[in-house]
C-alpha atoms as a PDB file:
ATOM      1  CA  UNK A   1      79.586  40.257   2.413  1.00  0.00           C
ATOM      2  CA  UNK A   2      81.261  42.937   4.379  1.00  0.00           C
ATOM      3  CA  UNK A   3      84.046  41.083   5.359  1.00  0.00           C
ATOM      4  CA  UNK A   4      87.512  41.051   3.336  1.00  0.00           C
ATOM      5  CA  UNK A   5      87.202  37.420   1.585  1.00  0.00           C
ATOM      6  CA  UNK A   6      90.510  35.780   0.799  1.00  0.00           C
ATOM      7  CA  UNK A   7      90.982  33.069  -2.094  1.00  0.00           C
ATOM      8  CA  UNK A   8      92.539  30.001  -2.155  1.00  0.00           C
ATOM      9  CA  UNK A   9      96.355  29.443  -3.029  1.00  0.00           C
ATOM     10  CA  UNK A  10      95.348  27.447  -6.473  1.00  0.00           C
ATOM     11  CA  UNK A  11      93.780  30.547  -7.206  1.00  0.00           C
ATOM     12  CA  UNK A  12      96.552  32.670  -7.162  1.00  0.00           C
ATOM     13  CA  UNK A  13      98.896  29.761  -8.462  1.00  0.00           C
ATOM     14  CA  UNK A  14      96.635  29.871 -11.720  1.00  0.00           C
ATOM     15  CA  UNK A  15      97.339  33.691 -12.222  1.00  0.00           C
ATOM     16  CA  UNK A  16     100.627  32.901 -11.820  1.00  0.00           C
ATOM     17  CA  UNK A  17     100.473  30.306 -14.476  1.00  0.00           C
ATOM     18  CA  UNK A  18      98.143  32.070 -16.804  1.00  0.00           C
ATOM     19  CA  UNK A  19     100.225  35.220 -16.571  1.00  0.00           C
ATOM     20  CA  UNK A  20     103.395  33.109 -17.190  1.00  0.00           C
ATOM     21  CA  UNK A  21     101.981  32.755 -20.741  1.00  0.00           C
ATOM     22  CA  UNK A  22     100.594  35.820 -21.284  1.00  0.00           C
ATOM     23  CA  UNK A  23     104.278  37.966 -20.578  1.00  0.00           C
ATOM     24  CA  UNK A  24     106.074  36.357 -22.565  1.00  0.00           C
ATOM     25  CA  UNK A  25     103.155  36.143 -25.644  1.00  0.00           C
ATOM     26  CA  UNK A  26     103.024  39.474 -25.310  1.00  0.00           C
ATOM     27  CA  UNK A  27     106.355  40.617 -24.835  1.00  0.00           C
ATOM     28  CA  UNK A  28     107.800  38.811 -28.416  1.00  0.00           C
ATOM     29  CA  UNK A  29     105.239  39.951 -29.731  1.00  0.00           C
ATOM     30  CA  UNK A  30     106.363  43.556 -28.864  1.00  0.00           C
ATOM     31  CA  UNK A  31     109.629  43.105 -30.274  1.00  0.00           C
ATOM     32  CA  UNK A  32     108.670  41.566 -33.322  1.00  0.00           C
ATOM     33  CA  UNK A  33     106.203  44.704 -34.111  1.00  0.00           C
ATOM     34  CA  UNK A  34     109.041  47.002 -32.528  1.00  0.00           C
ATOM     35  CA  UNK A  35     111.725  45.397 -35.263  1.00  0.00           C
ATOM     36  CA  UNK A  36     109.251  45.753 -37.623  1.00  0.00           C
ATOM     37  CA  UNK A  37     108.861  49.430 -36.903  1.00  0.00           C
ATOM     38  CA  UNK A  38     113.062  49.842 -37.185  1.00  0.00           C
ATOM     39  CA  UNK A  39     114.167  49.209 -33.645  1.00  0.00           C
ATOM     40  CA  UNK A  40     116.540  46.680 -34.262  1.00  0.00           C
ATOM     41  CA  UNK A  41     119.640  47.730 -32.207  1.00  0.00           C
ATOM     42  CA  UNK A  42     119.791  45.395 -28.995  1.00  0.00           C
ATOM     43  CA  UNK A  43     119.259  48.205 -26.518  1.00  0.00           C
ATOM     44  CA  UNK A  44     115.972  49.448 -28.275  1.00  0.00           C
ATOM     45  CA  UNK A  45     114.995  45.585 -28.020  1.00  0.00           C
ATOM     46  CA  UNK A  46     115.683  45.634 -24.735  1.00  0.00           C
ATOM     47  CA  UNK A  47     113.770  48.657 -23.877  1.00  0.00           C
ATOM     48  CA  UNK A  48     111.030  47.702 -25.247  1.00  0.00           C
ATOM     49  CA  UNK A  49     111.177  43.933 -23.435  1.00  0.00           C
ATOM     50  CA  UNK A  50     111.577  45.561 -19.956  1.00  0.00           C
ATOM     51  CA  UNK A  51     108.690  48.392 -20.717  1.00  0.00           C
ATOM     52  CA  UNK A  52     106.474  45.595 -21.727  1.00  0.00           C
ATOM     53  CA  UNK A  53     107.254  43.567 -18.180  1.00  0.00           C
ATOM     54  CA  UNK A  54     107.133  46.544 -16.385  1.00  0.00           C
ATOM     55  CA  UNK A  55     103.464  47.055 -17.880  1.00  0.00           C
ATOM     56  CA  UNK A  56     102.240  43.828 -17.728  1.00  0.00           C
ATOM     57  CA  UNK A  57     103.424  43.069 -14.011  1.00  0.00           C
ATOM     58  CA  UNK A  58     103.302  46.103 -11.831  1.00  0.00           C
ATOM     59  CA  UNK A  59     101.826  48.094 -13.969  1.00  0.00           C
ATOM     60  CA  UNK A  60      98.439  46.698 -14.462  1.00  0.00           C
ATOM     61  CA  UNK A  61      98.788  46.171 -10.530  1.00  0.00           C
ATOM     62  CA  UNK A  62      99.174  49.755  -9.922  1.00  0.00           C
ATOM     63  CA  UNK A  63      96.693  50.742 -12.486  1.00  0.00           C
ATOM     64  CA  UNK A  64      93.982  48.016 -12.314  1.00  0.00           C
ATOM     65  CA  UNK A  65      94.401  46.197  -9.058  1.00  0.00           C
ATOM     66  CA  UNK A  66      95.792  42.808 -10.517  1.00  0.00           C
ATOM     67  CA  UNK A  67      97.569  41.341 -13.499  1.00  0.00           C
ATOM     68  CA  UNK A  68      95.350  39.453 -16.758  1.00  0.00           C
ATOM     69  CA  UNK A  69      96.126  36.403 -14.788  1.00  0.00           C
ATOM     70  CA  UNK A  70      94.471  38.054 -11.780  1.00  0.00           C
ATOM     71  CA  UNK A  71      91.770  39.637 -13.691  1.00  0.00           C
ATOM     72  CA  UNK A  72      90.732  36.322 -15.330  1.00  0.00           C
ATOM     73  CA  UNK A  73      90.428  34.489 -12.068  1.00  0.00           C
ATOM     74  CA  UNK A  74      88.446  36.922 -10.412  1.00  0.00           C
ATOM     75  CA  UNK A  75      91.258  38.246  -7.442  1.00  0.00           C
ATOM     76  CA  UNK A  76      92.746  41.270  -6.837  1.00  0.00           C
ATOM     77  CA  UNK A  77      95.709  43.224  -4.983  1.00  0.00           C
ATOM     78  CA  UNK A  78      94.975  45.525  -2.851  1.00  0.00           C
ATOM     79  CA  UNK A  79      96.970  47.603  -0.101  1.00  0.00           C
ATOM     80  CA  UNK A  80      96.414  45.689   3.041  1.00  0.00           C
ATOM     81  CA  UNK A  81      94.399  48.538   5.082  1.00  0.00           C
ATOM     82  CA  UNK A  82      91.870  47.665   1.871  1.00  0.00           C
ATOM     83  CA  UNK A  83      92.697  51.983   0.615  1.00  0.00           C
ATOM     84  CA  UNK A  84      92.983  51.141  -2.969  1.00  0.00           C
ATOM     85  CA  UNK A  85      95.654  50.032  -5.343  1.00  0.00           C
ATOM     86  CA  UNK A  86      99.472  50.197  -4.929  1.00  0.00           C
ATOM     87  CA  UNK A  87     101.775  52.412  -6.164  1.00  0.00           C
ATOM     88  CA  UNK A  88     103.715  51.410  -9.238  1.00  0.00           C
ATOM     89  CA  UNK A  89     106.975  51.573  -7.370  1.00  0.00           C
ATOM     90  CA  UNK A  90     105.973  49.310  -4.340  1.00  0.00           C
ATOM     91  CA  UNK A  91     103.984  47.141  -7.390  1.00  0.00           C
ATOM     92  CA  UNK A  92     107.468  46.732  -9.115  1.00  0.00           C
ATOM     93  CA  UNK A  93     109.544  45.963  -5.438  1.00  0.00           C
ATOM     94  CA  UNK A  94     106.798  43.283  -5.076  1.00  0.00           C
ATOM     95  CA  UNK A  95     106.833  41.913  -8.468  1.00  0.00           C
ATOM     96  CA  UNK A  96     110.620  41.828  -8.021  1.00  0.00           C
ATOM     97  CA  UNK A  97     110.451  39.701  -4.629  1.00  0.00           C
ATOM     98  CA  UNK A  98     107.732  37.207  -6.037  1.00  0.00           C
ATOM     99  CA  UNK A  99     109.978  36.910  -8.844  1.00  0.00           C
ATOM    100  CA  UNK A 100     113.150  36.110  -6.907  1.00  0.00           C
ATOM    101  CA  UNK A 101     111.559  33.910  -4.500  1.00  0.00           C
ATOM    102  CA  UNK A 102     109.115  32.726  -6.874  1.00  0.00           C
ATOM    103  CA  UNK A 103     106.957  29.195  -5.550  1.00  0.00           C
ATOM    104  CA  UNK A 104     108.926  29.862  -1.917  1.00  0.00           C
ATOM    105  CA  UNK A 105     107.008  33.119  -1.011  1.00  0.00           C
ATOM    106  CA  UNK A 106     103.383  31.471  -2.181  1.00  0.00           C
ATOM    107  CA  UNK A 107     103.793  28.805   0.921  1.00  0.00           C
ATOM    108  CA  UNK A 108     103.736  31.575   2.896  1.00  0.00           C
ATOM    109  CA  UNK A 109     100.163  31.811   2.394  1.00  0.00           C
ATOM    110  CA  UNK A 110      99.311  29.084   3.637  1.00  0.00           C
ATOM    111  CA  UNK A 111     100.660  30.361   7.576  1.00  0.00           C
ATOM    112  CA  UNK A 112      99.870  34.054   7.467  1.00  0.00           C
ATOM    113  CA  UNK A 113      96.589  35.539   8.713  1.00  0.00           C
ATOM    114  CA  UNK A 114      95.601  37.618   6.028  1.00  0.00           C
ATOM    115  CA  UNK A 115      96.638  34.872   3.824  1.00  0.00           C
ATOM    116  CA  UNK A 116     100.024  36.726   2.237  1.00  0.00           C
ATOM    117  CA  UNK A 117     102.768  35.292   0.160  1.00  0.00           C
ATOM    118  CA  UNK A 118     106.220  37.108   1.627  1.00  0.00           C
ATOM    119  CA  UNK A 119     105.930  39.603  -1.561  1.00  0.00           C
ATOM    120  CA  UNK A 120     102.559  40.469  -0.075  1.00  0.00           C
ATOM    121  CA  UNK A 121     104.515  41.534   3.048  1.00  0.00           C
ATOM    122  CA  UNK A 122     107.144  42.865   1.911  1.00  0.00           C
ATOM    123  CA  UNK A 123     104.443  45.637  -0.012  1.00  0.00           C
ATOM    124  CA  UNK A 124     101.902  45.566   2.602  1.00  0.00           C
ATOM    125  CA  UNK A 125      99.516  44.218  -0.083  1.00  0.00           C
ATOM    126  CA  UNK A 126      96.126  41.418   0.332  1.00  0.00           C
ATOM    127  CA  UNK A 127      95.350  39.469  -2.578  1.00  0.00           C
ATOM    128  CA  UNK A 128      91.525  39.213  -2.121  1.00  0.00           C
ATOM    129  CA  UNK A 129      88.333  38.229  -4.101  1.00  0.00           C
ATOM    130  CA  UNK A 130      87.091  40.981  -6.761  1.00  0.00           C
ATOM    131  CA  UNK A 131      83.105  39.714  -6.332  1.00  0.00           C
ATOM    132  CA  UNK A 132      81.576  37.023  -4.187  1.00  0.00           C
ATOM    133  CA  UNK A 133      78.714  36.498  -5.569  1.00  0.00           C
ATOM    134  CA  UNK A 134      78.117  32.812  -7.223  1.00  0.00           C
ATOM    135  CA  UNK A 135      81.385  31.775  -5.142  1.00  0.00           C
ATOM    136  CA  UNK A 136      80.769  28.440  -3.029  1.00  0.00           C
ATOM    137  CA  UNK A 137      81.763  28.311   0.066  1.00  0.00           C
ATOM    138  CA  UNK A 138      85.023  26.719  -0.098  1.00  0.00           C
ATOM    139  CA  UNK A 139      86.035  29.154  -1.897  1.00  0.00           C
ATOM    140  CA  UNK A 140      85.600  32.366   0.443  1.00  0.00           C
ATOM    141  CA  UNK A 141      88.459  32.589   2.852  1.00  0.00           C
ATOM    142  CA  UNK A 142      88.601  34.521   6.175  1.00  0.00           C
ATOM    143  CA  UNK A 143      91.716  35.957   8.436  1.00  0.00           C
ATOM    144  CA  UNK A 144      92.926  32.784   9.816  1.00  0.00           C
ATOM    145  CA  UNK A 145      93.998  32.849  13.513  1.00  0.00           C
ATOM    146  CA  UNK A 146      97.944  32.555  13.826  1.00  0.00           C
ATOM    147  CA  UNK A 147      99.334  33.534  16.847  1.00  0.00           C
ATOM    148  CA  UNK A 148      97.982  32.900  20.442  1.00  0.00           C
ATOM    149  CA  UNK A 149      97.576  35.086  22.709  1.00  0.00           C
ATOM    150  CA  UNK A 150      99.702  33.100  24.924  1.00  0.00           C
ATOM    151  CA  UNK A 151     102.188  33.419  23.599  1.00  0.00           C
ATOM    152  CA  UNK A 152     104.772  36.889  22.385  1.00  0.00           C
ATOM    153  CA  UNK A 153     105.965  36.316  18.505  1.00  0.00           C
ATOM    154  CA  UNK A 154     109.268  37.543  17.051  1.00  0.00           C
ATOM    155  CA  UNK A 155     108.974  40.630  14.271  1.00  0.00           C
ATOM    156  CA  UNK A 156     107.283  39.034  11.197  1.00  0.00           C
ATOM    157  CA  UNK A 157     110.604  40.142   9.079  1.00  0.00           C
ATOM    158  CA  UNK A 158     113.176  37.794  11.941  1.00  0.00           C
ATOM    159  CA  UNK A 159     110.915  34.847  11.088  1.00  0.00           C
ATOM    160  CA  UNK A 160     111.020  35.588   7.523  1.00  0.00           C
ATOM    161  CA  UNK A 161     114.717  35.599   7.270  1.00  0.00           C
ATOM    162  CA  UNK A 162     115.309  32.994  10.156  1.00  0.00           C
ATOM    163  CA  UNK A 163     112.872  30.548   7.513  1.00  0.00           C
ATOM    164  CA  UNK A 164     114.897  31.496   4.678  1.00  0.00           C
ATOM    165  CA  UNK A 165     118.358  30.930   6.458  1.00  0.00           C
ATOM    166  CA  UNK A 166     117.342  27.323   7.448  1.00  0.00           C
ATOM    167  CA  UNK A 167     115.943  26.817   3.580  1.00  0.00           C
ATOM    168  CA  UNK A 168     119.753  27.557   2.592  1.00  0.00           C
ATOM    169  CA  UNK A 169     120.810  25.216   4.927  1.00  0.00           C
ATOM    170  CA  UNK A 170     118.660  22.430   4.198  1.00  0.00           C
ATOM    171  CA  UNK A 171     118.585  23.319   0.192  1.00  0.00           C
ATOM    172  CA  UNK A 172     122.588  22.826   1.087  1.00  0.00           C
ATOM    173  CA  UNK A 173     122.537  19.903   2.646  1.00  0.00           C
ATOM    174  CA  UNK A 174     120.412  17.947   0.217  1.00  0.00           C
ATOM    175  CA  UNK A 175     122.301  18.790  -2.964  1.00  0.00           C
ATOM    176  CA  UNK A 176     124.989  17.500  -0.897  1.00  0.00           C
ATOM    177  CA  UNK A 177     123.677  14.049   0.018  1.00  0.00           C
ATOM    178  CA  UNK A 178     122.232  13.775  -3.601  1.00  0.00           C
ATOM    179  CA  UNK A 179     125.363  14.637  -4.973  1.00  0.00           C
ATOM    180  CA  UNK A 180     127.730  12.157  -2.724  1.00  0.00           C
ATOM    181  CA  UNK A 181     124.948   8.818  -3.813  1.00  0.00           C
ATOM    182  CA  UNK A 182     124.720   9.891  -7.443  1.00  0.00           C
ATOM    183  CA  UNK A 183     126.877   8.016 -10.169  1.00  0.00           C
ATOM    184  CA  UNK A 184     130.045   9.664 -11.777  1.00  0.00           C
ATOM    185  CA  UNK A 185     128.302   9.243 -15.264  1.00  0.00           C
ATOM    186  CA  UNK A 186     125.336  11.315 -13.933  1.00  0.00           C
ATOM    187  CA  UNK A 187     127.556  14.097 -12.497  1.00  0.00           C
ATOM    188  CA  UNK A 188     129.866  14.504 -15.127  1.00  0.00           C
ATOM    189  CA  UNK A 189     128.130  13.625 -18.484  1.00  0.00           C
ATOM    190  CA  UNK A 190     124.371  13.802 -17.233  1.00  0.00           C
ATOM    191  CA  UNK A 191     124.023   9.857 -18.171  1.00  0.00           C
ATOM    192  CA  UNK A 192     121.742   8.921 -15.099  1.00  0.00           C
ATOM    193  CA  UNK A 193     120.617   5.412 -14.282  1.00  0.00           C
ATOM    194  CA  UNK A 194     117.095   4.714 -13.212  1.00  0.00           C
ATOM    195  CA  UNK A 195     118.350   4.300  -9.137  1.00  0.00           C
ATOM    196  CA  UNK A 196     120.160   8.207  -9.980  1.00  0.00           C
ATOM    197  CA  UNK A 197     117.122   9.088 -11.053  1.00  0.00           C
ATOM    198  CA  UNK A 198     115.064   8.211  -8.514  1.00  0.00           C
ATOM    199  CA  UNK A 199     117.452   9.405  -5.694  1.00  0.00           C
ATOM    200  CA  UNK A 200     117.048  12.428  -7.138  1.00  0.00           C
ATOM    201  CA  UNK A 201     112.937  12.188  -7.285  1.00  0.00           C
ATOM    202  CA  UNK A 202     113.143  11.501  -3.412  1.00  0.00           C
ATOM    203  CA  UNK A 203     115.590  14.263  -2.223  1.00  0.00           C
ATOM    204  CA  UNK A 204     113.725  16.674  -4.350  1.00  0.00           C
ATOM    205  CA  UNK A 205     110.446  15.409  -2.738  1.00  0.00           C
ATOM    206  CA  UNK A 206     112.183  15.669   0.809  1.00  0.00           C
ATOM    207  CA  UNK A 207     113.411  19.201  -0.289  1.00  0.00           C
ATOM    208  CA  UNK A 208     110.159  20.018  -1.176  1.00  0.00           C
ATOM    209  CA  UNK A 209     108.074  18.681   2.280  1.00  0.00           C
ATOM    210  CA  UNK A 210     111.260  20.789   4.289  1.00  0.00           C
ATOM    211  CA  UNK A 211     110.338  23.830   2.598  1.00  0.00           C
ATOM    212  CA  UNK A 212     106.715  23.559   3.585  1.00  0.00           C
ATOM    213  CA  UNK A 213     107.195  22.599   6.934  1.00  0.00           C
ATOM    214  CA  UNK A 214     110.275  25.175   7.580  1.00  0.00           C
ATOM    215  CA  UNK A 215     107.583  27.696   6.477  1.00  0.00           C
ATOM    216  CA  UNK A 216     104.872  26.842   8.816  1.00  0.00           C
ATOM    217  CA  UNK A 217     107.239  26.035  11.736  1.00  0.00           C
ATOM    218  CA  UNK A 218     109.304  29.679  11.226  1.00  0.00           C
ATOM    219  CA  UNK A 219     105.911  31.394  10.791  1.00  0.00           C
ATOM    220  CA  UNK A 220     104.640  29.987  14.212  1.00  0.00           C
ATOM    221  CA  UNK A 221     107.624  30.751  15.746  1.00  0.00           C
ATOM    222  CA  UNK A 222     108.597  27.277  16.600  1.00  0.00           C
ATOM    223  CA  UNK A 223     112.284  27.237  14.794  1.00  0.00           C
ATOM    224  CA  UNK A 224     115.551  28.172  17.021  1.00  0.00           C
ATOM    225  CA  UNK A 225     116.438  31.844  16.456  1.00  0.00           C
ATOM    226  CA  UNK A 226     113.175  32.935  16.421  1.00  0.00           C
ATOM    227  CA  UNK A 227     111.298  31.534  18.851  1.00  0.00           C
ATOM    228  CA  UNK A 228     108.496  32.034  20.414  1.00  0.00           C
ATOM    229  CA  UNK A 229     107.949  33.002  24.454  1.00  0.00           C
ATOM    230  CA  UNK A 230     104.841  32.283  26.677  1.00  0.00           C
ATOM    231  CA  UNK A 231     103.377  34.641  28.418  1.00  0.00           C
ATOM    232  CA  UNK A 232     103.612  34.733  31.675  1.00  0.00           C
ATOM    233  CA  UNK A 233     100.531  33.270  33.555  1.00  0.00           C
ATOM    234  CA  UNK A 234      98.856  35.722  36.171  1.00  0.00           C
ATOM    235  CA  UNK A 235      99.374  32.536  38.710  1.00  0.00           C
ATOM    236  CA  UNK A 236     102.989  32.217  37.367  1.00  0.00           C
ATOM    237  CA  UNK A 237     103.235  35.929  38.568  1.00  0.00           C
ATOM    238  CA  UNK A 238     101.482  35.747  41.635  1.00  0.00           C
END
């Protein structure tokens, strides 16, 4: 297959989760052979926690293409004109941004063409498949189509931030509303009834379908402040 094949989000979700075991496995177990080699003062520690996250993350990205998570699921990360690996400092600004935004950048790739989380963006990066063969179908992703061509999109980076603005807003007003019905007792000493409890299942659940469709809405260009404009038909013109 010639074509650059994408995988599916559950893919990368179980790097994610596979390499959320792995760092911090590995990075104890640094320490404990580090304080067992006579680095005990807490800046030696330290040293030797952010060297081994440093490694681990963009490191292996830089060096290798992926992280173990990556490796062991078969996907890679590549710059996005498919030229090789990234460098280790645009590795590390991208590991920082998936780690700030964490789950929030991954819906991203559910709306973007070349199917990128916003740290893909940010690093100009494509998370594709390492090898095909034996894949089914379902499995083998293509650039999606995003924007018509009737319409003229706002920069990728104003719908980024105009998304992220209304997530603020919404994030705001739901911790609000959950707050206001909640019970004293569950505010002040965390003793929370079943109806608390529940509240807070369905605000989190209405949080969480916002956040999706704020994503796909922003990335279409269909939220005010970055909206979308149709072109102007030839008819229209004449």
């Amino acid at each position: 297959m010639n074509a650059v094949s994408y995988p599916r989000l559950i893919k990368r979700v179980r790097a994610v989760l596979i390499d959320s075991v792995v760092v911090p496995v590995v990075t104890v177990a640094v320490v404990i052979l580090g304080t067992l080699a006579g680095v005990t003062d807490i800046w030696g520690r330290g040293a030797l926690v952010v060297a081994s996250i440093l490694f681990l993350e963009p490191g292996l990205v830089a060096l290798t293409g992926g992280t173990v998570g990556h490796h062991l699921v078969g996907i890679r990360v590549e710059k996005v004109e498919g030229t090789g690996n990234l460098n280790f400092f645009v590795a590390t600004l991208r590991a920082i941004v998936k780690f700030v935004l964490g789950w929030l950048s991954f819906i991203f790739v559910l709306t973007t063409k070349k199917h990128q989380a916003i740290h893909d963006l940010v690093a100009h990066s494509v998370v594709v498949h390492r090898n095909v063969l034996g894949l089914p179908s379902y499995e083998i992703l293509s650039e999606r189509q995003v924007e018509s061509e009737q319409f003229v999109y706002p920069a990728k980076w104003k719908r980024v931030l105009i998304v992220l603005l209304y997530w603020i807003l919404v994030t705001i007003v739901v911790i609000f509303v959950l707050r206001v019905l909640s019970s004293d007792q569950c505010i002040r000493f965390d003793r929370c009834t079943t109806l608390d409890a529940l509240a807070s299942l369905v605000f989190n659940l209405v949080w969480l379908l916002s956040t999706g469709a704020l994503v796909v809405l922003g990335w279409r260009g269909q939220l005010p402040g970055a909206k979308r404009r149709a072109v102007p038909s030839h008819d229209s013109a004449a």
